[in-house]
N, C-alpha and C. Protein backbone atom coordinates (compact mmCIF):
# COMPACT_ATOMS: atom_id res chain seq x y z
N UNK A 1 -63.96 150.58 -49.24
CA UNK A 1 -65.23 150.10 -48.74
C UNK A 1 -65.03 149.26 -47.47
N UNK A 2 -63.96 148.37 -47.15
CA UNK A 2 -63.54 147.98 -46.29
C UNK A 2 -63.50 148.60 -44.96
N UNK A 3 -62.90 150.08 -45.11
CA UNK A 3 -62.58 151.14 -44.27
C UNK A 3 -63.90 151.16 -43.41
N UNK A 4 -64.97 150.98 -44.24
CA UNK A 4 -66.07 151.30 -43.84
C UNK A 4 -66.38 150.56 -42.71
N UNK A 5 -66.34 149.78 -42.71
CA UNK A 5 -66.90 148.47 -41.69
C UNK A 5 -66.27 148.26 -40.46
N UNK A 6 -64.38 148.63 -40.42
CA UNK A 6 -63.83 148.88 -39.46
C UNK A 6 -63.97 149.95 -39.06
N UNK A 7 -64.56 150.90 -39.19
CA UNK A 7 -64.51 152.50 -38.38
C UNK A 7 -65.18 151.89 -37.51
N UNK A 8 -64.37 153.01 -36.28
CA UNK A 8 -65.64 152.79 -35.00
C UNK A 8 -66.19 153.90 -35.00
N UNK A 9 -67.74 154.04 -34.32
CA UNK A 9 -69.00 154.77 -34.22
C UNK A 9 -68.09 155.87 -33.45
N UNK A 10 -68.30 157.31 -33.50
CA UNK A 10 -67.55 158.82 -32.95
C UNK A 10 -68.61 158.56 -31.68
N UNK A 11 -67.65 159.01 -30.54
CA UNK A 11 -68.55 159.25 -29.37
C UNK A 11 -68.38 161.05 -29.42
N UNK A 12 -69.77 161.46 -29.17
CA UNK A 12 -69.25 163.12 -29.24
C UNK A 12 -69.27 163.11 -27.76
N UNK A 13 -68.17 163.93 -27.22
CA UNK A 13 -67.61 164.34 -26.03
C UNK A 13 -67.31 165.62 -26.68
N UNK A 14 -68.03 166.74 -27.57
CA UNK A 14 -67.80 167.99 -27.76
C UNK A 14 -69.00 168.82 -27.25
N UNK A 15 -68.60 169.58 -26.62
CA UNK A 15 -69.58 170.40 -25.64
C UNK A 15 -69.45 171.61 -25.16
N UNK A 16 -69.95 172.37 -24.08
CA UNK A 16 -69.85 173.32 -23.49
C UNK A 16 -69.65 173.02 -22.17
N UNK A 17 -68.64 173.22 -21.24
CA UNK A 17 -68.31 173.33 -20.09
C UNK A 17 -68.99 174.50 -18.74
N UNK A 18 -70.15 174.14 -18.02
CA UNK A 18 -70.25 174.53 -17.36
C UNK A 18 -70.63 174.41 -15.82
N UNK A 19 -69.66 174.83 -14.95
CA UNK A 19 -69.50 174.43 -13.48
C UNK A 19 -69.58 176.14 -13.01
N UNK A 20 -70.78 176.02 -12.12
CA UNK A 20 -71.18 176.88 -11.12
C UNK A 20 -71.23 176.33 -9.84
N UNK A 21 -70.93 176.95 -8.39
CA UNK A 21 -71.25 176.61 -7.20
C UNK A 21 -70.66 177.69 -6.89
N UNK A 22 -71.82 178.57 -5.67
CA UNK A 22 -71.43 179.54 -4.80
C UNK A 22 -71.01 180.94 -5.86
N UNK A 23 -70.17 181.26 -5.30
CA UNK A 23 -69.47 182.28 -6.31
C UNK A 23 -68.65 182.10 -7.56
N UNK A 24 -68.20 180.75 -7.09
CA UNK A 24 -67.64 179.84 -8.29
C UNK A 24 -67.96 180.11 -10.15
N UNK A 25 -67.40 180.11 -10.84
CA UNK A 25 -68.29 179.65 -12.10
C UNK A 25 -67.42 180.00 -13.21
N UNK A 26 -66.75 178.69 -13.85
CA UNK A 26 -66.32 178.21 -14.57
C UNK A 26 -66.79 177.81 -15.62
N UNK A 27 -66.47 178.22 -17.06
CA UNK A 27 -66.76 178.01 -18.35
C UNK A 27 -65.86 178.01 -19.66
N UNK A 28 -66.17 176.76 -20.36
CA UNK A 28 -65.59 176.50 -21.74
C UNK A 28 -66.02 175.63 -22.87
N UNK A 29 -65.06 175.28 -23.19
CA UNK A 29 -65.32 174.24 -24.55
C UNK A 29 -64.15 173.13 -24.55
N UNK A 30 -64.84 171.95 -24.92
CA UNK A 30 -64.14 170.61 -25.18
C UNK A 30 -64.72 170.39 -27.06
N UNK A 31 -63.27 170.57 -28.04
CA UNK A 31 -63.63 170.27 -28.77
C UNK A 31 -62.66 168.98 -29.73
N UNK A 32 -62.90 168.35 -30.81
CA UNK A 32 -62.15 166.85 -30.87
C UNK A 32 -61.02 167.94 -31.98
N UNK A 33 -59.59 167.64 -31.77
CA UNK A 33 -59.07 168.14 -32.53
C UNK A 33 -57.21 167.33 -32.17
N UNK A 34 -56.81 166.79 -32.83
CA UNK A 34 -55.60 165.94 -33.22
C UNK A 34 -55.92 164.59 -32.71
N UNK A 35 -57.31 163.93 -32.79
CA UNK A 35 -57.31 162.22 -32.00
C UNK A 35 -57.40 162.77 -30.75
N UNK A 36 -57.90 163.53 -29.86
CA UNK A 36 -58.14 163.86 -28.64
C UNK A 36 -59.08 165.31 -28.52
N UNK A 37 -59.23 165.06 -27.45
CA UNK A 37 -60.48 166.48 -26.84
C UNK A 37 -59.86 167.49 -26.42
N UNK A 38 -59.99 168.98 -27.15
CA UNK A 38 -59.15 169.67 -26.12
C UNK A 38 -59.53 170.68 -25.83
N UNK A 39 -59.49 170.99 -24.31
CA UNK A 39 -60.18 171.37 -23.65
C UNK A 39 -59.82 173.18 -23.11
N UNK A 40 -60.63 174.40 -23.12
CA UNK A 40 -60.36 175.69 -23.05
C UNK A 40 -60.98 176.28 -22.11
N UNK A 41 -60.86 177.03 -21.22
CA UNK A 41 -61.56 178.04 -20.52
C UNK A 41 -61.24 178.56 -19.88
N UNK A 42 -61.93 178.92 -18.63
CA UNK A 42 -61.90 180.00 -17.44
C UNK A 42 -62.99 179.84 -16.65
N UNK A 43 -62.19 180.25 -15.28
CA UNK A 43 -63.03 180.65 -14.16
C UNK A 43 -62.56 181.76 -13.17
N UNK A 44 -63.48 182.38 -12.83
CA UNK A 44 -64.27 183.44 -12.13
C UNK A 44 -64.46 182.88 -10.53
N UNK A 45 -64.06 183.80 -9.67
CA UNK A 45 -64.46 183.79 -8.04
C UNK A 45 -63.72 182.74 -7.18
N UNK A 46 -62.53 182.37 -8.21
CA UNK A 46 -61.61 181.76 -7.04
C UNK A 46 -60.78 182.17 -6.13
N UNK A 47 -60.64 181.93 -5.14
CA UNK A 47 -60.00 182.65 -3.96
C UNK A 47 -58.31 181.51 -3.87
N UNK A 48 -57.26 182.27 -3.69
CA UNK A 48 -55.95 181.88 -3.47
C UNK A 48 -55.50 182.52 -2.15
N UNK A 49 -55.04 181.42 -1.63
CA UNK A 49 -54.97 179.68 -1.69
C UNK A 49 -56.53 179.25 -0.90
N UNK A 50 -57.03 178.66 -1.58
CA UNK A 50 -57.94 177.90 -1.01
C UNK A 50 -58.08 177.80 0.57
N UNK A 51 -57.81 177.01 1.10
CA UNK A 51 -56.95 176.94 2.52
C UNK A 51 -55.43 177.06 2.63
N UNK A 52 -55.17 176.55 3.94
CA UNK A 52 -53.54 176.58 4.25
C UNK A 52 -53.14 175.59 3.64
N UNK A 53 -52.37 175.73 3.09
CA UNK A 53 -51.29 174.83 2.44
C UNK A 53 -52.24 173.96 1.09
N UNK A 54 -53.08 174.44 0.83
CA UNK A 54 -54.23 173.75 -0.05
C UNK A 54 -54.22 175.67 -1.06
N UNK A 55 -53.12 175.05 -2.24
CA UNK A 55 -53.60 176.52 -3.18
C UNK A 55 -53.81 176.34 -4.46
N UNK A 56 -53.60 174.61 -5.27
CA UNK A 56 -54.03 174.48 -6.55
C UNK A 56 -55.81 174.52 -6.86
N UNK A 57 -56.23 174.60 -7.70
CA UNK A 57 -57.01 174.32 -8.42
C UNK A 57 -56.93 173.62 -9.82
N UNK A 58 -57.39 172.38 -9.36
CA UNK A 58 -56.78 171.02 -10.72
C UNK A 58 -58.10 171.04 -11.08
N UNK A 59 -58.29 171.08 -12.93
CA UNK A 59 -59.67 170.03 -13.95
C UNK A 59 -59.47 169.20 -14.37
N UNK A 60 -60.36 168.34 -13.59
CA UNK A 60 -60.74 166.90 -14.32
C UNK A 60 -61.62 166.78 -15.20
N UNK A 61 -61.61 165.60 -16.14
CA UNK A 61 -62.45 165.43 -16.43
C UNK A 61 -62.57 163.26 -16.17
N UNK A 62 -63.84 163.41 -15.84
CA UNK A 62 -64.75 161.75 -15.45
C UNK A 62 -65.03 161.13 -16.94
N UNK A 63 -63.86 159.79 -17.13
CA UNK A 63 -64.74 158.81 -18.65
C UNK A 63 -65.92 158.42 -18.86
N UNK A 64 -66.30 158.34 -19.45
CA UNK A 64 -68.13 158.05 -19.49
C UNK A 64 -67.81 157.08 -19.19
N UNK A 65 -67.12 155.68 -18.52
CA UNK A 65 -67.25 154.45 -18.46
C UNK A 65 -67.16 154.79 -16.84
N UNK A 66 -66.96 155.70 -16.05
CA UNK A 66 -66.83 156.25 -15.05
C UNK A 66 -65.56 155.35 -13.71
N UNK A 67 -64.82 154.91 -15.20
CA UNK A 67 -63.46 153.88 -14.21
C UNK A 67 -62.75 154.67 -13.89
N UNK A 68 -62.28 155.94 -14.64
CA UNK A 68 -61.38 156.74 -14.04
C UNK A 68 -61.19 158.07 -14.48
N UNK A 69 -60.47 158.93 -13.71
CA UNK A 69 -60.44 160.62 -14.09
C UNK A 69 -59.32 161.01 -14.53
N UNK A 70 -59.59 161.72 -15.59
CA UNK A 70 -58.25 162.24 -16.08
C UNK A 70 -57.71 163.78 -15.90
N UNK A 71 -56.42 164.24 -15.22
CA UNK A 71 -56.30 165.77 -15.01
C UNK A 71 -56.29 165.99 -16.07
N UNK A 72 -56.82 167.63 -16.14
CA UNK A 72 -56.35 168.16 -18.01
C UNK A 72 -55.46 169.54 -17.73
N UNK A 73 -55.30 170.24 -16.35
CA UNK A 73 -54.54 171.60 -16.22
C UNK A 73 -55.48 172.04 -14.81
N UNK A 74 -54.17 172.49 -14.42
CA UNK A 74 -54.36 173.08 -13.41
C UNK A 74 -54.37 174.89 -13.58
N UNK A 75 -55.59 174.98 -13.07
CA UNK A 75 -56.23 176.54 -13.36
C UNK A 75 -55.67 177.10 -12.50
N UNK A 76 -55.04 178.03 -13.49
CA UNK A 76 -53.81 179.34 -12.77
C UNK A 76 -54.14 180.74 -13.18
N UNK A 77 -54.49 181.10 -12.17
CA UNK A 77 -54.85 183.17 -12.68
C UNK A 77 -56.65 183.02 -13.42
N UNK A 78 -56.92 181.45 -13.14
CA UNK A 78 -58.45 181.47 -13.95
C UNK A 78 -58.52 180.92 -15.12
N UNK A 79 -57.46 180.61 -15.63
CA UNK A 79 -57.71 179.83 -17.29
C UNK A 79 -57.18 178.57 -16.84
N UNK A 80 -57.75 177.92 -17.89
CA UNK A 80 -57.43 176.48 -18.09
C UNK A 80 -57.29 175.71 -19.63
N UNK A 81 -56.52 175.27 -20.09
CA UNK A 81 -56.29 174.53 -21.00
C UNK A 81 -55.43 172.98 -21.31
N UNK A 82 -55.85 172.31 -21.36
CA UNK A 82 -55.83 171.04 -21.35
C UNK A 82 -56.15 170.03 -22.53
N UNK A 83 -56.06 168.29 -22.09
CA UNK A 83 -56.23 167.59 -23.32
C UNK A 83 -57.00 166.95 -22.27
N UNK A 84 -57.82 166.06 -23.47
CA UNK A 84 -58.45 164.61 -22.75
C UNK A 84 -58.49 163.85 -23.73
N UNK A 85 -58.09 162.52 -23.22
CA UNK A 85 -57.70 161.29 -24.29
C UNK A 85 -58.41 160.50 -24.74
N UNK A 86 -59.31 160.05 -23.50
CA UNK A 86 -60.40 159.60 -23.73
C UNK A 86 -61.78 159.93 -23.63
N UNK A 87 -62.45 159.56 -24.20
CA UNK A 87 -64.26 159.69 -23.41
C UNK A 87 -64.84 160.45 -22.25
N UNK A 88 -65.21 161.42 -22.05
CA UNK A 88 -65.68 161.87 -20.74
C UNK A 88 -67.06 162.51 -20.79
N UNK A 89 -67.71 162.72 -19.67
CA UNK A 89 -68.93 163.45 -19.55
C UNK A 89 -69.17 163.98 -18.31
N UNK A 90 -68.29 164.10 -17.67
CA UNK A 90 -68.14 164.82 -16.46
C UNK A 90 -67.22 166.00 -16.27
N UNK A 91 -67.23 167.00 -15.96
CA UNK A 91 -66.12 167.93 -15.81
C UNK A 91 -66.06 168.02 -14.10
N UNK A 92 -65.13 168.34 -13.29
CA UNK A 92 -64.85 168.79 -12.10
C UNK A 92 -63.43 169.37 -11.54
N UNK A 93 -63.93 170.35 -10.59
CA UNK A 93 -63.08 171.40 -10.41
C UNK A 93 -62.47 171.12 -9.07
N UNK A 94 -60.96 170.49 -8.51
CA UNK A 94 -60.97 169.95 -6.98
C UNK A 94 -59.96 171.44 -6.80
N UNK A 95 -59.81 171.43 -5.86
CA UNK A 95 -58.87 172.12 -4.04
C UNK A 95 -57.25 170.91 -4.16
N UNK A 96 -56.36 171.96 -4.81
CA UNK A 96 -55.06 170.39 -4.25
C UNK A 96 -53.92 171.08 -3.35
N UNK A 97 -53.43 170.13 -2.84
CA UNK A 97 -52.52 171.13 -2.29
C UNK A 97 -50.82 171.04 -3.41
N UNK A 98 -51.38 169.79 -3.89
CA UNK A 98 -50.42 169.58 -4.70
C UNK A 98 -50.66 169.94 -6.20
N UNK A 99 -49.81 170.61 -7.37
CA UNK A 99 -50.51 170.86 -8.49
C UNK A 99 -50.26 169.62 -9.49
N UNK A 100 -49.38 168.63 -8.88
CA UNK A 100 -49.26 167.00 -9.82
C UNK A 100 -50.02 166.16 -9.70
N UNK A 101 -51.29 166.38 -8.34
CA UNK A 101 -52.16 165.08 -7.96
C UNK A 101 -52.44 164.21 -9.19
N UNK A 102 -52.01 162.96 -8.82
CA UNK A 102 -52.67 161.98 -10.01
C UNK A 102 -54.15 161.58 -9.57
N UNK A 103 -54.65 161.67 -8.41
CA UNK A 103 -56.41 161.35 -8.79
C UNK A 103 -56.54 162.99 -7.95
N UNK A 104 -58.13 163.28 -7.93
CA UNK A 104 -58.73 164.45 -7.27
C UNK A 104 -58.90 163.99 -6.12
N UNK A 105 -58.67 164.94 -5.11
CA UNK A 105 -58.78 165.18 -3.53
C UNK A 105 -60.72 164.76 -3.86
N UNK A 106 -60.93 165.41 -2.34
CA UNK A 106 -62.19 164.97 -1.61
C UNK A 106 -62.58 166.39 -1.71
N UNK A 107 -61.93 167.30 -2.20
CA UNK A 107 -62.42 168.90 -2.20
C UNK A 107 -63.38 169.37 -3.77
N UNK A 108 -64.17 169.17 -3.69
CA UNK A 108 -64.59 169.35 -4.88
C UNK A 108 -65.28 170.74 -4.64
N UNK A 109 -64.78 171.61 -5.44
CA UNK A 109 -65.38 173.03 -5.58
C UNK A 109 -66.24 172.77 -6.26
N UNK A 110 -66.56 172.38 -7.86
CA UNK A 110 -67.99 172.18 -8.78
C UNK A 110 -67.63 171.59 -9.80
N UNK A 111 -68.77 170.75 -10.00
CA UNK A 111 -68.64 169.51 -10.78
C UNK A 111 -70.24 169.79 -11.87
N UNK A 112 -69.91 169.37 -13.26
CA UNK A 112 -71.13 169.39 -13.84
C UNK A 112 -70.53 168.49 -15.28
N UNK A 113 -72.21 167.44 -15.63
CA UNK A 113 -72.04 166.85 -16.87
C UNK A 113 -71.55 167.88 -18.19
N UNK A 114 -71.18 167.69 -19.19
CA UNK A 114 -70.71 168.24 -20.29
C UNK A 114 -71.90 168.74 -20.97
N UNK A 115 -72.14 169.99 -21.32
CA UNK A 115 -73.37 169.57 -22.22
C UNK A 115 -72.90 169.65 -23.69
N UNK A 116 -73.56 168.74 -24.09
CA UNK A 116 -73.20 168.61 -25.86
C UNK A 116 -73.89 169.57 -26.82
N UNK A 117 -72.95 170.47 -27.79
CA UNK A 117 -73.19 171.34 -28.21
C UNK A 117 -74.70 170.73 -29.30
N UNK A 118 -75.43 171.79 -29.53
CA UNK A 118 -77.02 171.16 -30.06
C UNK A 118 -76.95 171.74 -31.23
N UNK A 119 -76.65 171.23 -32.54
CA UNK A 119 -76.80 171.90 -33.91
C UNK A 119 -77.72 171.67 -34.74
N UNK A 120 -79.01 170.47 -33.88
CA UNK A 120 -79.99 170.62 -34.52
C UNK A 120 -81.02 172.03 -34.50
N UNK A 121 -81.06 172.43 -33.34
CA UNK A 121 -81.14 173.68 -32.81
C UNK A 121 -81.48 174.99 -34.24
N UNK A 122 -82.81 175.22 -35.30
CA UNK A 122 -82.53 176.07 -36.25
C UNK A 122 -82.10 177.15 -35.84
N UNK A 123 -81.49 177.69 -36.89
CA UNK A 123 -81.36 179.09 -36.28
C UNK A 123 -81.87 180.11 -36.46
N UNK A 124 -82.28 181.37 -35.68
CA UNK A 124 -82.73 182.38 -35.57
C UNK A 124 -82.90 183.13 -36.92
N UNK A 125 -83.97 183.22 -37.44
CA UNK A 125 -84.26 183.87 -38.93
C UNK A 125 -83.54 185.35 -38.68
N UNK A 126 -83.58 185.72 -39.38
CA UNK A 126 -82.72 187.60 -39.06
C UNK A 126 -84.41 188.21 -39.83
N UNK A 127 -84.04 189.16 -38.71
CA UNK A 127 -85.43 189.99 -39.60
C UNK A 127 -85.23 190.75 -40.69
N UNK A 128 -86.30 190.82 -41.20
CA UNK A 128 -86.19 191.50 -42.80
C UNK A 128 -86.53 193.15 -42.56
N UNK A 129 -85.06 193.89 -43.19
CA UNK A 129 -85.57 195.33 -42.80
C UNK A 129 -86.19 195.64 -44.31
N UNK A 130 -87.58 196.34 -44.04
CA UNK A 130 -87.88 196.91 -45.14
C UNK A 130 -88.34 198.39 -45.27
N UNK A 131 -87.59 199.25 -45.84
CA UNK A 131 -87.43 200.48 -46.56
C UNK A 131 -88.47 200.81 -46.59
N UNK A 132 -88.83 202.05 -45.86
CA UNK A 132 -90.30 202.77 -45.26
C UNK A 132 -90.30 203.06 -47.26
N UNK A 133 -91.92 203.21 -47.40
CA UNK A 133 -91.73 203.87 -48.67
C UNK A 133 -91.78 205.20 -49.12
N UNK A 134 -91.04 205.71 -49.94
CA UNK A 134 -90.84 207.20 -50.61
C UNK A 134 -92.32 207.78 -50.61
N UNK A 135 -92.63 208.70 -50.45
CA UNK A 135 -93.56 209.65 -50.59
C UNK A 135 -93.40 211.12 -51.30
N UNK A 136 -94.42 211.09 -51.90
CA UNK A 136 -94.32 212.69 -52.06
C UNK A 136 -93.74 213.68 -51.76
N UNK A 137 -94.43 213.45 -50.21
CA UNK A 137 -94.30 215.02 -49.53
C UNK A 137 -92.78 214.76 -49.00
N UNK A 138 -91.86 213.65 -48.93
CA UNK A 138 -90.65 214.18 -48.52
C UNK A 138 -89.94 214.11 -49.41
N UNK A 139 -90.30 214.25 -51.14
CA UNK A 139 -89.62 214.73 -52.36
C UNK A 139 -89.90 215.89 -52.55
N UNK A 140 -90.69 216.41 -52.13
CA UNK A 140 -91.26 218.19 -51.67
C UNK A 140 -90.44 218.34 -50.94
N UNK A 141 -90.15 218.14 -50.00
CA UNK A 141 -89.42 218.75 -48.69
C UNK A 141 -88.11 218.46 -48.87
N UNK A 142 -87.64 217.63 -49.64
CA UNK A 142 -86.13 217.85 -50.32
C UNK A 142 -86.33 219.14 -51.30
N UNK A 143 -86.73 219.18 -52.29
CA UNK A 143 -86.99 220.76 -53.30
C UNK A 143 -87.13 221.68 -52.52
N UNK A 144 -87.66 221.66 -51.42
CA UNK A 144 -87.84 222.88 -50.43
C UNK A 144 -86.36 223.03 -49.62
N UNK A 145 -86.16 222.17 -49.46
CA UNK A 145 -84.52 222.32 -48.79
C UNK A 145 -83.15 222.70 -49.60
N UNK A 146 -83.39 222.22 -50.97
CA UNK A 146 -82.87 222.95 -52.18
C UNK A 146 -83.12 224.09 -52.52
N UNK A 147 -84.40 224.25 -52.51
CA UNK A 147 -84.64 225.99 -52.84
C UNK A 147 -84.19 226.67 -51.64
N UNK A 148 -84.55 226.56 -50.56
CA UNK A 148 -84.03 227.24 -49.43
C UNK A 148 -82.32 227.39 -49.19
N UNK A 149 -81.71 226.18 -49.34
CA UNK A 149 -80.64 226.76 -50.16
C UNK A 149 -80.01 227.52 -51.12
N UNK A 150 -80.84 227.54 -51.74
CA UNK A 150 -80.39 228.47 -52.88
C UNK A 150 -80.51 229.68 -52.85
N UNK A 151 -81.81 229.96 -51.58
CA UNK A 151 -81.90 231.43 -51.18
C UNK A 151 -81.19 231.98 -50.51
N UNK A 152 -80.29 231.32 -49.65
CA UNK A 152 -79.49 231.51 -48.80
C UNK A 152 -77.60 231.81 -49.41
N UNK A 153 -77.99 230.75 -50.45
CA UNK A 153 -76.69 231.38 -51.28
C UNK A 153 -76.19 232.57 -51.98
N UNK A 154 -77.40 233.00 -52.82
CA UNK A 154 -77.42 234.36 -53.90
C UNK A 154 -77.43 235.31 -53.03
N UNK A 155 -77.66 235.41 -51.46
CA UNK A 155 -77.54 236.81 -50.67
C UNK A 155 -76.01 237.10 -50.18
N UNK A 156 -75.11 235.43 -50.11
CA UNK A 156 -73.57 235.43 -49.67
C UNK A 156 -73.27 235.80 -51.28
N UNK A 157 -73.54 235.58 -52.35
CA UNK A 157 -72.67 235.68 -53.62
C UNK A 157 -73.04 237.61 -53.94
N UNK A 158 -74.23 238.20 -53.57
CA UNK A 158 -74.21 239.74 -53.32
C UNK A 158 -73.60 240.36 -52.50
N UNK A 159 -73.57 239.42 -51.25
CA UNK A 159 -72.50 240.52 -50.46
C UNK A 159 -71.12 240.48 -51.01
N UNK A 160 -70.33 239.20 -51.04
CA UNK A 160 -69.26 239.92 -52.02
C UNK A 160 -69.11 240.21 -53.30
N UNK A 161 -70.02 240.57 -54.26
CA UNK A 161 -70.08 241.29 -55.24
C UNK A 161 -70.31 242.82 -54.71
N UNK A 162 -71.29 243.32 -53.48
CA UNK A 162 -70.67 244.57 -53.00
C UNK A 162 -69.63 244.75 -52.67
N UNK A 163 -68.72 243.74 -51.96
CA UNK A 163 -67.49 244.32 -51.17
C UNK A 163 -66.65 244.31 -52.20
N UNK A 164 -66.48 243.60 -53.57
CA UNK A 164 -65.48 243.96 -54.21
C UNK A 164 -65.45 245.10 -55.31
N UNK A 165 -67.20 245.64 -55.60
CA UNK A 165 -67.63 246.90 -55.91
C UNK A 165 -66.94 248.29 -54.91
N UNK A 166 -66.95 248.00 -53.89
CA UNK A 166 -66.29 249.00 -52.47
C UNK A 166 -65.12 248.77 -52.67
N UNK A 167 -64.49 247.58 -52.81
CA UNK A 167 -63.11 247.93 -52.91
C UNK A 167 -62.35 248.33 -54.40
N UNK A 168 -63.06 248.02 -54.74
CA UNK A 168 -62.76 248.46 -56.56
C UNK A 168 -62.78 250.06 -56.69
N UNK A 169 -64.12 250.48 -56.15
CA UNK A 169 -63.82 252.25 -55.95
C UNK A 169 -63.21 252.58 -55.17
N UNK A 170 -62.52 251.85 -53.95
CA UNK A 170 -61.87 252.88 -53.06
C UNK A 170 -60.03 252.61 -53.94
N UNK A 171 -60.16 252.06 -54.46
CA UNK A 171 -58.63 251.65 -55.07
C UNK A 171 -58.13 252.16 -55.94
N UNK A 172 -59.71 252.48 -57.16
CA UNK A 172 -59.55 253.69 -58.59
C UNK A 172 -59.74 254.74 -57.62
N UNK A 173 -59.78 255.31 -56.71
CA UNK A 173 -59.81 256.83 -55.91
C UNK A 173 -58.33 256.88 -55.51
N UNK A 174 -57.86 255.91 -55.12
CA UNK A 174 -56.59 256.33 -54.71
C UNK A 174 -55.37 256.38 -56.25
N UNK A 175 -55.69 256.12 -57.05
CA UNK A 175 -54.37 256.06 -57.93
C UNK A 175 -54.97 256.68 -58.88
């Protein structure tokens, strides 16, 4: 009961990651998993190298206390995966020339708040399929498709009852 009183209040920093600009557009998920946030995605429409001598693409992410930024991976081939330690609500995408920068350049390709995943949100009822009902006339039209089968059978089960009548006499003729 003790436990109780010392917990501190969860900040959710679990969300959906999304940064668009231009052709740009980057997307993922920040979710809380070992005492930290960790962070997944990809982006789409980056051009390599950026400029001359400028060819990383580093993600940050901004603390909600907005003192400081933390790198989480530098996006290579378009994915990104990373940690964040603390608190954030900012995501942003810089231009480095270096892939170790400890803060972000002045190049900011696209930057966007986190949005926090919404599970109050109900969800979508599924529709109810319901089974046209049986009728008559297509329990008729099955018996009709049965009988019509059946007419179609007794004319294949006569023809070879002739052909083995034909071959039965041509076989007692020869011996």
């Amino acid at each position: 009961m003790v436990l109780l009183f010392w917990a501190k209040p969860v900040k959710a920093n679990e969300g959906r990651i999304v940064l668009k600009n231009g052709s740009v557009e980057c997307e993922g998920v920040s979710v809380w998993q070992e005492s930290r946030y960790r962070i997944v995605g990809r982006c789409s429409g980056l051009v390599y190298p950026y400029q001359q001598k400028i060819a990383n693409y580093l993600l940050w992410v901004q603390q909600t206390d907005g003192t400081a930024t933390q790198l989480v991976d530098n996006v290579q081939v378009g994915f990104f995966e990373g940690w964040a330690s603390k608190d954030f609500t900012q995501v942003l995408l810089t231009a480095e020339a270096e892939s170790s920068s400890r803060t972000p350049s002045d190049i900011v390709i696209a930057q966007a708040n986190l949005l926090p995943f919404d599970f109050n949100v109900a969800p979508a009822q599924p529709t109810k399929i319901t089974p046209l009902p049986v009728n008559q006339p297509v329990k008729a039209a099955a018996r009709v498709t049965n009988l019509s089968r059946l007419w179609l059978t007794v004319p294949i089960i006569l023809l070879f009852l002739v052909i083995g009548i034909v071959v039965l006499v041509i076989l007692s003729r020869r011996g």
